[in-house]
N, C-alpha and C. Protein backbone atom coordinates (compact mmCIF):
# COMPACT_ATOMS: atom_id res chain seq x y z
N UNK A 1 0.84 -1.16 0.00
CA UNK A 1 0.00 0.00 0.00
C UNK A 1 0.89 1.23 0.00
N UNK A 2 0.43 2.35 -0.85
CA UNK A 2 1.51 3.39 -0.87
C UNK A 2 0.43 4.76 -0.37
N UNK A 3 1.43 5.53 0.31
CA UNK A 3 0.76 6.47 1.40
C UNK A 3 0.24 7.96 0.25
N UNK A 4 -0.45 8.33 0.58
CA UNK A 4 -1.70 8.91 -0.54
C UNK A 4 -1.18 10.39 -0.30
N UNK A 5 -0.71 11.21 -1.35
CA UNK A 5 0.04 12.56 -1.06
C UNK A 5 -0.38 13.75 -0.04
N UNK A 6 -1.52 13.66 0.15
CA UNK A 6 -2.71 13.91 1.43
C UNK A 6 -1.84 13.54 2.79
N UNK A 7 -1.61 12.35 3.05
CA UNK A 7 -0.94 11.58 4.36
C UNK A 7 0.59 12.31 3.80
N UNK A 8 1.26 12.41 2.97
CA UNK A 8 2.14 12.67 2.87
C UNK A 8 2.57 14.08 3.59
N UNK A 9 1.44 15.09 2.72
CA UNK A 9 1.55 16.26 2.88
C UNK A 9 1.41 16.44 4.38
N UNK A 10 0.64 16.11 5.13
CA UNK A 10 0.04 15.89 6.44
C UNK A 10 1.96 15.44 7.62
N UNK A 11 2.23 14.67 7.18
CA UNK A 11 3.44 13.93 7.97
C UNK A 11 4.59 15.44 8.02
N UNK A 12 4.77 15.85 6.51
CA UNK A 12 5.48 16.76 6.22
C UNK A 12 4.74 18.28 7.17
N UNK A 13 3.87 18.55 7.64
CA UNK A 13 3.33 19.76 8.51
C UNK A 13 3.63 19.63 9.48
N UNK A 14 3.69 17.82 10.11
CA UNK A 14 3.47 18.10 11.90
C UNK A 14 4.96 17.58 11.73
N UNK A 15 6.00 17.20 10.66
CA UNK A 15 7.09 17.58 11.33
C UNK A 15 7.77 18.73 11.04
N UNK A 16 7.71 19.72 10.35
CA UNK A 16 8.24 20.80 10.31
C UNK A 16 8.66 20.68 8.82
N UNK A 17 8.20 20.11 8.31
CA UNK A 17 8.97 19.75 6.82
C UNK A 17 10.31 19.20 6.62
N UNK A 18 11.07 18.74 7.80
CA UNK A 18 12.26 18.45 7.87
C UNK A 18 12.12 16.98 8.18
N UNK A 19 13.44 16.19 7.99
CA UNK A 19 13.16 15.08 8.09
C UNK A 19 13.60 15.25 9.97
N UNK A 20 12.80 14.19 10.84
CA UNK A 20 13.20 14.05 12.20
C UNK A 20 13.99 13.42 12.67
N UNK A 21 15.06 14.35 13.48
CA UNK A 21 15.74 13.68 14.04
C UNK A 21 16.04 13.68 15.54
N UNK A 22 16.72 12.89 15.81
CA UNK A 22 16.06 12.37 17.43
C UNK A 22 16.89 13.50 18.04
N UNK A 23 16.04 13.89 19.38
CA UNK A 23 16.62 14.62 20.13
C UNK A 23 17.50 13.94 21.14
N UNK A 24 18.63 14.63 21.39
CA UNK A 24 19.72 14.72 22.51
C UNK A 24 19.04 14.15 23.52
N UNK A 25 19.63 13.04 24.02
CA UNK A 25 19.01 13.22 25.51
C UNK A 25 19.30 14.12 26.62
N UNK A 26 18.17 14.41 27.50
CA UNK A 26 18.65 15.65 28.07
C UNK A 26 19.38 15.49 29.71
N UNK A 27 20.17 16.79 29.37
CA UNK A 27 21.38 15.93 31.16
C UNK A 27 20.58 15.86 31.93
N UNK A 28 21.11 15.15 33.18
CA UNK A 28 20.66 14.76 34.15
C UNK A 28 20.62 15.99 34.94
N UNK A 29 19.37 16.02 35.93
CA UNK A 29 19.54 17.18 36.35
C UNK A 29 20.06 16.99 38.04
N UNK A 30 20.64 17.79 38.58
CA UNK A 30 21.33 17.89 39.49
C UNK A 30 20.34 18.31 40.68
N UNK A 31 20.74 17.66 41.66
CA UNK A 31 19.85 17.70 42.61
C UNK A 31 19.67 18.82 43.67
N UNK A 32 18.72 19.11 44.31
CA UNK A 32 18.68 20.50 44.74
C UNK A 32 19.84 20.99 45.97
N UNK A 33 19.99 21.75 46.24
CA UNK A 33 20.97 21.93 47.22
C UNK A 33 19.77 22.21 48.26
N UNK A 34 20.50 21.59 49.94
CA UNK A 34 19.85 21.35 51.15
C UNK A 34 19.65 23.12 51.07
N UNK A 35 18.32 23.54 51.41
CA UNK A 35 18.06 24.47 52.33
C UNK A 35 19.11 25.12 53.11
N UNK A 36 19.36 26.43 53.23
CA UNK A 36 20.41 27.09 53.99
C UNK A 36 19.31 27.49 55.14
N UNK A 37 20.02 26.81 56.64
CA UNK A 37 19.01 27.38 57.73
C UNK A 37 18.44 28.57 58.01
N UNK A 38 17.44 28.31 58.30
CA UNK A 38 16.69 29.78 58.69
C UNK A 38 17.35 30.79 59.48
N UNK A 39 17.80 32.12 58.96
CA UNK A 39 18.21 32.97 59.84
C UNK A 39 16.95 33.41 61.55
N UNK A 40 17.28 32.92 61.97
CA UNK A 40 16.51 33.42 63.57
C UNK A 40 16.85 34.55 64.28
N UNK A 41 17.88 35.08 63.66
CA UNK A 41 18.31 36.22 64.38
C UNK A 41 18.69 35.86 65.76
N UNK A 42 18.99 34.27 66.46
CA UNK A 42 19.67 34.49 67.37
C UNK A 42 21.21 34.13 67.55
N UNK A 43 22.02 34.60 66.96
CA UNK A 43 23.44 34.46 66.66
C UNK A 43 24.23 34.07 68.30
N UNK A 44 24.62 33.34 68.46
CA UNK A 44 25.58 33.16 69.94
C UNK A 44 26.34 33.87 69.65
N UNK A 45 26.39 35.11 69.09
CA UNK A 45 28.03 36.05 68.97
C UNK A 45 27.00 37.28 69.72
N UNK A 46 26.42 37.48 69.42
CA UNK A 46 25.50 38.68 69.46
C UNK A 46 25.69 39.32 71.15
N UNK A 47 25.92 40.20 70.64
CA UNK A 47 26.52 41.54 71.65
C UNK A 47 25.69 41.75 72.70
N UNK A 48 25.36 41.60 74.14
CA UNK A 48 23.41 42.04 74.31
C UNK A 48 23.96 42.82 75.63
N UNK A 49 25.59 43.35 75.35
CA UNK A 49 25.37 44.61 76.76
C UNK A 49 24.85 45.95 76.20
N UNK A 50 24.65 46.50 75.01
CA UNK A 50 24.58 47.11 74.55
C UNK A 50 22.64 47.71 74.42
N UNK A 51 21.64 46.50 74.49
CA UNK A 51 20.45 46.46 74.53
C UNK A 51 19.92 46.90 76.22
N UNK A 52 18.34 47.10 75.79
CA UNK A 52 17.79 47.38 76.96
C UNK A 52 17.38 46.31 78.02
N UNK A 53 17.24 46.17 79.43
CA UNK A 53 16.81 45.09 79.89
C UNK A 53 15.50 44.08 79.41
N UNK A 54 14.92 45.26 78.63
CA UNK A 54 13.64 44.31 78.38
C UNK A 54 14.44 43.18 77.38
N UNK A 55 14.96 44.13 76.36
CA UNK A 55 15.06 43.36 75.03
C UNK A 55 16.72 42.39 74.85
N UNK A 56 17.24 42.20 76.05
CA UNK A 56 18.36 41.78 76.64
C UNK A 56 17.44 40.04 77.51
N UNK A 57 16.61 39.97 77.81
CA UNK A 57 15.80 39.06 78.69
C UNK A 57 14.98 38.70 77.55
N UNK A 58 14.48 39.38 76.42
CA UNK A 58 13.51 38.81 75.55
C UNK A 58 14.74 37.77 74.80
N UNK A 59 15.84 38.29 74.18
CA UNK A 59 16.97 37.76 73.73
C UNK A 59 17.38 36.45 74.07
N UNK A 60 17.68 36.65 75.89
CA UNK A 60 18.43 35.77 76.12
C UNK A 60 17.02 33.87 76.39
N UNK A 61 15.69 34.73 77.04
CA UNK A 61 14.73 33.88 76.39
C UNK A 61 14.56 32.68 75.56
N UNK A 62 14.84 33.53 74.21
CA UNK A 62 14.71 33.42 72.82
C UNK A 62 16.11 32.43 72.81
N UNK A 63 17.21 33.08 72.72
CA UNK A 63 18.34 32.04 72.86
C UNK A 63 18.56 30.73 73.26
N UNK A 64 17.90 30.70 74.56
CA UNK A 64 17.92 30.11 75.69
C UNK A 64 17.20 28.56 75.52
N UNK A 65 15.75 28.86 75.10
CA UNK A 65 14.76 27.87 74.95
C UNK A 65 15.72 27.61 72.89
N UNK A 66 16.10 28.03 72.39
CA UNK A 66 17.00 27.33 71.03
C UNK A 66 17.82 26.14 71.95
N UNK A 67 18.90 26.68 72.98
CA UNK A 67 19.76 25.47 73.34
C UNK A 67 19.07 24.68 74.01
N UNK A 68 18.08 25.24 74.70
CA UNK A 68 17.54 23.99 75.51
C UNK A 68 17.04 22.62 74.24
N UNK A 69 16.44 23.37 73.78
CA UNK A 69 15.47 22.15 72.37
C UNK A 69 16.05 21.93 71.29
N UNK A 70 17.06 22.37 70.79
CA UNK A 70 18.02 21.80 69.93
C UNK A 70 19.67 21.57 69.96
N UNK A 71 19.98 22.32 71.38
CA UNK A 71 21.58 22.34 71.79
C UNK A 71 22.26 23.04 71.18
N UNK A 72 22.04 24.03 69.95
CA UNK A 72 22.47 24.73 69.05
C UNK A 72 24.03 24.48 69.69
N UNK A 73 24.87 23.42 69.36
CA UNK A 73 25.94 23.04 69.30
C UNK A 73 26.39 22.11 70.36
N UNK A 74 25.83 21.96 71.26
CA UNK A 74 25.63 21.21 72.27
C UNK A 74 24.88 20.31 72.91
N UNK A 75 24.69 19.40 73.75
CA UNK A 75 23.69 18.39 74.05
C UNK A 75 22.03 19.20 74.45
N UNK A 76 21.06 18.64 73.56
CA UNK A 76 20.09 19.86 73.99
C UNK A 76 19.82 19.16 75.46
N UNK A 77 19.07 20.25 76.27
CA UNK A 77 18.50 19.89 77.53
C UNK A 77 17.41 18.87 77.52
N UNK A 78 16.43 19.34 77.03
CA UNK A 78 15.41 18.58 76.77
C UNK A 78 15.54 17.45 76.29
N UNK A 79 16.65 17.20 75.88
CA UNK A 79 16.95 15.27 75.61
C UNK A 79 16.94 14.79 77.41
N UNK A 80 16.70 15.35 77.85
CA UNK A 80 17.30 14.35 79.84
C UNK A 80 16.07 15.37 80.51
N UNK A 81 16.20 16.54 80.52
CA UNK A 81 14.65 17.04 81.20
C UNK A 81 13.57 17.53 80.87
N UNK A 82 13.71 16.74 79.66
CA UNK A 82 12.35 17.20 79.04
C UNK A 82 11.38 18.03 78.48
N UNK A 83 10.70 18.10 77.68
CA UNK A 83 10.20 19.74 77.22
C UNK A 83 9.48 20.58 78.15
N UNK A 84 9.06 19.81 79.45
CA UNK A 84 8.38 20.44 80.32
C UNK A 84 9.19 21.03 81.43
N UNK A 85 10.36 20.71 81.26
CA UNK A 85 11.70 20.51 82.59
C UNK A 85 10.85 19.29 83.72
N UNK A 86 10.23 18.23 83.53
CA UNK A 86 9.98 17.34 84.18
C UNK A 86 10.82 16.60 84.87
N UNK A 87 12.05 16.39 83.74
CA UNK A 87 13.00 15.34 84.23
C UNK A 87 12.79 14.25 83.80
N UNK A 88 13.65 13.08 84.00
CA UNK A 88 13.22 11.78 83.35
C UNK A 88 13.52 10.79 84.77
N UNK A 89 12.65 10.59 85.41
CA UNK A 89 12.30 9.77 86.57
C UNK A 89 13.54 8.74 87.17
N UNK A 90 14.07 9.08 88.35
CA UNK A 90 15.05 8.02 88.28
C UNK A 90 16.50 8.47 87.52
N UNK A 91 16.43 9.47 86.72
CA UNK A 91 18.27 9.55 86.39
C UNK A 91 18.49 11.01 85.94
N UNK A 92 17.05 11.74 85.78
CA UNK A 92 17.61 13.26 85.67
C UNK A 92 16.46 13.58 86.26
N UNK A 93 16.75 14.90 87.32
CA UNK A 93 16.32 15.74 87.86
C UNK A 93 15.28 16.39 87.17
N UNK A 94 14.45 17.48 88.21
CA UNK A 94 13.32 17.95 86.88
C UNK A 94 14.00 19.28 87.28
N UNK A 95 13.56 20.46 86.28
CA UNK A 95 14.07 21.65 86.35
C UNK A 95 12.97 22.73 87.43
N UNK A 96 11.82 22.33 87.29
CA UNK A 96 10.83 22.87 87.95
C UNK A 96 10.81 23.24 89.36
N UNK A 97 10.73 24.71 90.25
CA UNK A 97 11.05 24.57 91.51
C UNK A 97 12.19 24.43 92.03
N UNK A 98 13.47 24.44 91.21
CA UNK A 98 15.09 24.10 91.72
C UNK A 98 15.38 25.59 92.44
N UNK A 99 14.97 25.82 92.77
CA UNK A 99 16.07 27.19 93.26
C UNK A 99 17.35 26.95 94.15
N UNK A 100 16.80 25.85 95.02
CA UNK A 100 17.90 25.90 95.92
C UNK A 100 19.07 24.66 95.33
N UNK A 101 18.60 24.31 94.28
CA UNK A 101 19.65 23.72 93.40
C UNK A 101 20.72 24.15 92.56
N UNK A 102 19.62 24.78 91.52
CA UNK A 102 20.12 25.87 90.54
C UNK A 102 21.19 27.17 91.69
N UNK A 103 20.87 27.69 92.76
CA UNK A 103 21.56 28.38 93.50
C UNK A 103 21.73 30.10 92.29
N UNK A 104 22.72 30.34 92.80
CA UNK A 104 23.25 31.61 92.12
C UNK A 104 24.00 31.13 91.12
N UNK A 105 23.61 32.09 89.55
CA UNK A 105 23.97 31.86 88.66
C UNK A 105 25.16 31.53 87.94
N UNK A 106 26.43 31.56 89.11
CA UNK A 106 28.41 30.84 88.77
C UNK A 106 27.78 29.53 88.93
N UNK A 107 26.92 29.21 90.60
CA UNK A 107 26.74 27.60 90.71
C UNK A 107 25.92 26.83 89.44
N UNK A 108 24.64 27.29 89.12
CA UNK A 108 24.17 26.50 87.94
C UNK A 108 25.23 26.68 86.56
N UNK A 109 25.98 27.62 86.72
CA UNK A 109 26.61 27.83 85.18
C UNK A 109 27.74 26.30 85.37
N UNK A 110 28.29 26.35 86.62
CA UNK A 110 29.09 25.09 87.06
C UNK A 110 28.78 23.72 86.64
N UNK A 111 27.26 23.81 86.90
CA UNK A 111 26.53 22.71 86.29
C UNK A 111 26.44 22.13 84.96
N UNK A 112 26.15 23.16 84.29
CA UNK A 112 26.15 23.35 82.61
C UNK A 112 27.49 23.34 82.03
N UNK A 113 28.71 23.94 82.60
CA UNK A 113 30.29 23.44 82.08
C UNK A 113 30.59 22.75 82.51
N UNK A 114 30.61 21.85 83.15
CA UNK A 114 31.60 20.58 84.15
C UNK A 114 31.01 19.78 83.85
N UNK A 115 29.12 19.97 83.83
CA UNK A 115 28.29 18.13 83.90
C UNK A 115 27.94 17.86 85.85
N UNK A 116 27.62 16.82 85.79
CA UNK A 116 27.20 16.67 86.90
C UNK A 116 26.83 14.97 87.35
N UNK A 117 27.70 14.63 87.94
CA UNK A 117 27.68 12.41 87.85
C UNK A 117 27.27 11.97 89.54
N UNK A 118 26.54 11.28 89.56
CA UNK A 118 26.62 10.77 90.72
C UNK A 118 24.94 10.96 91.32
N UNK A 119 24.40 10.62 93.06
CA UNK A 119 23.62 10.25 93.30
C UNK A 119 23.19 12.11 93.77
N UNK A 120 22.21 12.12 93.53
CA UNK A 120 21.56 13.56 93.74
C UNK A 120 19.87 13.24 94.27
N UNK A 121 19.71 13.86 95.28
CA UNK A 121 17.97 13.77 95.80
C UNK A 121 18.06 15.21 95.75
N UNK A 122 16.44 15.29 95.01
CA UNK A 122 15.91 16.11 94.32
C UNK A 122 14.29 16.10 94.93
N UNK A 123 13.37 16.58 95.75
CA UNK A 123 12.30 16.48 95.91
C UNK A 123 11.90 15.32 96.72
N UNK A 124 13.02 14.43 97.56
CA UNK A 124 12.43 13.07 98.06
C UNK A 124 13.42 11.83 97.02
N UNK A 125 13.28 12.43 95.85
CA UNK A 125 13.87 11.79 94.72
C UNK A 125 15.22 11.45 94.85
N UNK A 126 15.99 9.96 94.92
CA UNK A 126 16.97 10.15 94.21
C UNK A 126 17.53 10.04 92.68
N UNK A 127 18.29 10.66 92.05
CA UNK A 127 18.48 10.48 91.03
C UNK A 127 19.93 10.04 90.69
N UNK A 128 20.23 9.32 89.88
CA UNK A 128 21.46 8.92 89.42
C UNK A 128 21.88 8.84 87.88
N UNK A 129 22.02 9.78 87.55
CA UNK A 129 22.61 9.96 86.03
C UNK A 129 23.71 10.58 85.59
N UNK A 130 24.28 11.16 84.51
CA UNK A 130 25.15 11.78 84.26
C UNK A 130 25.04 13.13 83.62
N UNK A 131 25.20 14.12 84.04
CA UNK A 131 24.64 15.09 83.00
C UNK A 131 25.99 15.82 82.04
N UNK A 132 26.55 15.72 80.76
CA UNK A 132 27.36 15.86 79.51
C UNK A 132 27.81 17.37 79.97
N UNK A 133 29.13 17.70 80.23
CA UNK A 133 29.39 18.54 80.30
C UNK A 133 29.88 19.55 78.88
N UNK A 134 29.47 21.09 78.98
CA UNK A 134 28.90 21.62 77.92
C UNK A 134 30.59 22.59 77.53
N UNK A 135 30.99 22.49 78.68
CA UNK A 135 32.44 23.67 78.60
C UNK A 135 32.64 23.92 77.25
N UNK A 136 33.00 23.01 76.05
CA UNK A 136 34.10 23.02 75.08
C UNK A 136 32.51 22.86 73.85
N UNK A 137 31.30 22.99 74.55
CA UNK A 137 30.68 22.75 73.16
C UNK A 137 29.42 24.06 73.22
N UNK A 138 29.80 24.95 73.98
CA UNK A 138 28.46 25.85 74.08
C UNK A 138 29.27 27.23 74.55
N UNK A 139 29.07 28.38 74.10
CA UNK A 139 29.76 29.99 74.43
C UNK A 139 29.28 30.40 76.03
N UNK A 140 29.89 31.43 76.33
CA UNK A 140 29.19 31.98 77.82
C UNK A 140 27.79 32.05 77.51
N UNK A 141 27.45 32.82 76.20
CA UNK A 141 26.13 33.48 76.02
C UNK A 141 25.22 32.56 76.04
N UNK A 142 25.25 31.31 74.92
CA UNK A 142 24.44 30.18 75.19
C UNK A 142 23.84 29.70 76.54
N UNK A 143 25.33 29.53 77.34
CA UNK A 143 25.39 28.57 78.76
C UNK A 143 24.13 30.03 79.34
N UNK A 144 24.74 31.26 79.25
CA UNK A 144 23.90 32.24 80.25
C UNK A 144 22.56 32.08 79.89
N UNK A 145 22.46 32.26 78.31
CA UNK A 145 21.19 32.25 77.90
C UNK A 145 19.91 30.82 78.27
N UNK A 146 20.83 29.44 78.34
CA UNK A 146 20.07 28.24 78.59
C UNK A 146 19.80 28.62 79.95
N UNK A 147 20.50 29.17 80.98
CA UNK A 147 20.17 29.01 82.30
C UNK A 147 18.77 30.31 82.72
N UNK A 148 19.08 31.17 82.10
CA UNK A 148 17.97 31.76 82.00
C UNK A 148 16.77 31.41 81.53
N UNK A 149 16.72 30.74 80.28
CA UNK A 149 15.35 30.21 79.98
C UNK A 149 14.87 29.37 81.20
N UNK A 150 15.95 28.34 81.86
CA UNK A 150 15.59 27.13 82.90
C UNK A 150 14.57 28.17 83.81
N UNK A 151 15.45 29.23 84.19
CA UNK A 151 15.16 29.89 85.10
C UNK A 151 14.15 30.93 85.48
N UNK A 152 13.46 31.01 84.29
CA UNK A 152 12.37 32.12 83.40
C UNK A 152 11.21 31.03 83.19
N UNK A 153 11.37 29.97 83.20
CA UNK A 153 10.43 28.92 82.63
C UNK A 153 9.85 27.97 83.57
N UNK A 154 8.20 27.25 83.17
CA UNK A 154 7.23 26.23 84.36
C UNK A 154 7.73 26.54 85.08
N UNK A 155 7.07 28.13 85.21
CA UNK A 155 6.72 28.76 86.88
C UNK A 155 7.62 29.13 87.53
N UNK A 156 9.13 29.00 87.01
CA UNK A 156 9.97 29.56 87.57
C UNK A 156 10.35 30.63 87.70
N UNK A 157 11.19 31.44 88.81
CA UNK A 157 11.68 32.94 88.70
C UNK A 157 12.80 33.33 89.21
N UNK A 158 13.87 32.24 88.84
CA UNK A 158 15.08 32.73 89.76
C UNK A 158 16.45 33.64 89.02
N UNK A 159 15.95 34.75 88.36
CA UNK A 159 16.57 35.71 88.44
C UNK A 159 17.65 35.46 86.65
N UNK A 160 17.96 36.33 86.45
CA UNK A 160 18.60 36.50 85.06
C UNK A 160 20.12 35.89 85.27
N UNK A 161 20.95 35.22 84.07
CA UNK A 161 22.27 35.16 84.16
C UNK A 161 22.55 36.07 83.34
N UNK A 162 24.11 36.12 82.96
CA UNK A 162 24.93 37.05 82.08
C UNK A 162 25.90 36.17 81.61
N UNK A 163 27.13 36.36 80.77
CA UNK A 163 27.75 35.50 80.04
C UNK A 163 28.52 36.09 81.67
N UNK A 164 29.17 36.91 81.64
CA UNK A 164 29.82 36.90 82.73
C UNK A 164 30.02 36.07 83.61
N UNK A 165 28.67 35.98 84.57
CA UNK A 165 28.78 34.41 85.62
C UNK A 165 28.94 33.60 85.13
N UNK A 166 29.11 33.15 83.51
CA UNK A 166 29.57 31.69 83.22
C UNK A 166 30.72 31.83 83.05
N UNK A 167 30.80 33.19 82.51
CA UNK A 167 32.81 33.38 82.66
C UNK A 167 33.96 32.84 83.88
N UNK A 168 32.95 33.51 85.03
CA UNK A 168 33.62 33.34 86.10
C UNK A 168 33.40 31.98 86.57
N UNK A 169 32.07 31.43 86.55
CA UNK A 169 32.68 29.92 86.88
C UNK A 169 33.71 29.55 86.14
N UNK A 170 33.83 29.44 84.62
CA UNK A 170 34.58 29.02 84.07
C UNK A 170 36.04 28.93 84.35
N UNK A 171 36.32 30.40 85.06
CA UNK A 171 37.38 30.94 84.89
C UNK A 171 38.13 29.62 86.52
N UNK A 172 36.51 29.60 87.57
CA UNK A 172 36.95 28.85 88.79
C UNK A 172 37.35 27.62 88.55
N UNK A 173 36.88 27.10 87.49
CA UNK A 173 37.16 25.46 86.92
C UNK A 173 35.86 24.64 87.92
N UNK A 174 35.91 23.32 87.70
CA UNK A 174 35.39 22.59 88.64
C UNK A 174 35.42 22.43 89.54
N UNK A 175 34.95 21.99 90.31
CA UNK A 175 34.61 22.16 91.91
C UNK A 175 34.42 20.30 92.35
C-alpha cells in the first residue's frame, strides 16, 4: 500500500517539513541543594550589653529555649529534662522549683560546664545519672542564655544570668 500525497503532505506539517531527528538526551539534572538554615536572628556572637533590659531578657529567652530544644551546638536539655523541665524519673532531675539547686547563677553555670555524675535527691527523689558537660561545646552566652530560659520557665523565677557568671565559673574550673 503506498501512502496517498494527502498523508504525505500531512506527515510533512506536523514535522516541520524536515526530516526528524532524534533529540539529545537531556542531562541529568542535578539535585537540589539542602536548604540554607533559617536565619533566627539568634546568633551566639551577638553583643546584648549594649540592649535594653527588656530586650536583653527577651533575647536571652529566645536564645535560651533554642539550646535547651536543639543544643544549638551542644547536648540539647530537653533530651534528659524534658520539654516540660519534668526530668526523666530516676536519672535526671526535673528543672521545675530548683532554686535551691540551681543556686546563684556561677553555681548553675558550674553545672552546665563541668556536667554533673553521681547520686543527687531532688524532691524526696533520688536520682542517678550523668549530665554531659557543655564547657568546650556551648559559648558563655548560650550557657547564660540556657540558664535563663531554665530559670524564666514552668513557673519559675530565679533571676537573670549574664555570660559573665559563666565566665567566672569558668574561669573557677570545677569544683
Amino acid at each position: 500500500m503506498r501512502p496517498t500525497p494527502a498523508f504525505l503532505l500531512l506527515v510533512a506539517a506536523c514535522a516541520g517539513g524536515e526530516p526528524a531527528v532524534e533529540a539529545p538526551a537531556p542531562a541529568p539534572i542535578a539535585p537540589a541543594p539542602p536548604p540554607a538554615p533559617a536565619d533566627d536572628g539568634l546568633s551566639k556572637t551577638t553583643d546584648i550589653s549594649t540592649m535594653s533590659e527588656a530586650d536583653r531578657q527577651a533575647f536571652l529567652m529566645k536564645l535560651g529555649e533554642k539550646v535547651y530544644r536543639t543544643g544549638d551546638g551542644g547536648v540539647a536539655c530537653v533530651t534528659c529534662h524534658g520539654p516540660e523541665g519534668k526530668g526523666t524519673p530516676g536519672a535526671f532531675p526535673p528543672l521545675i522549683g530548683q532554686k535551691d539547686h540551681m543556686k546563684e547563677c556561677t553555681n548553675h553555670a558550674g553545672y552546665v560546664l563541668f556536667g554533673l555524675q553521681g547520686e543527687l535527691v531532688v524532691d524526696g527523689t533520688t536520682y542517678n545519672g550523668v549530665m554531659t558537660p557543655q564547657a568546650d561545646m556551648l559559648n558563655d552566652l548560650q550557657i547564660a542564655a540556657v540558664m535563663s530560659f531554665e530559670r524564666h520557665s514552668w513557673g519559675n523565677d530565679f533571676g537573670w544570668c549574664a555570660p559573665a557568671d559563666v565566665a567566672a565559673a569558668r574561669a573557677a574550673g570545677k569544683k
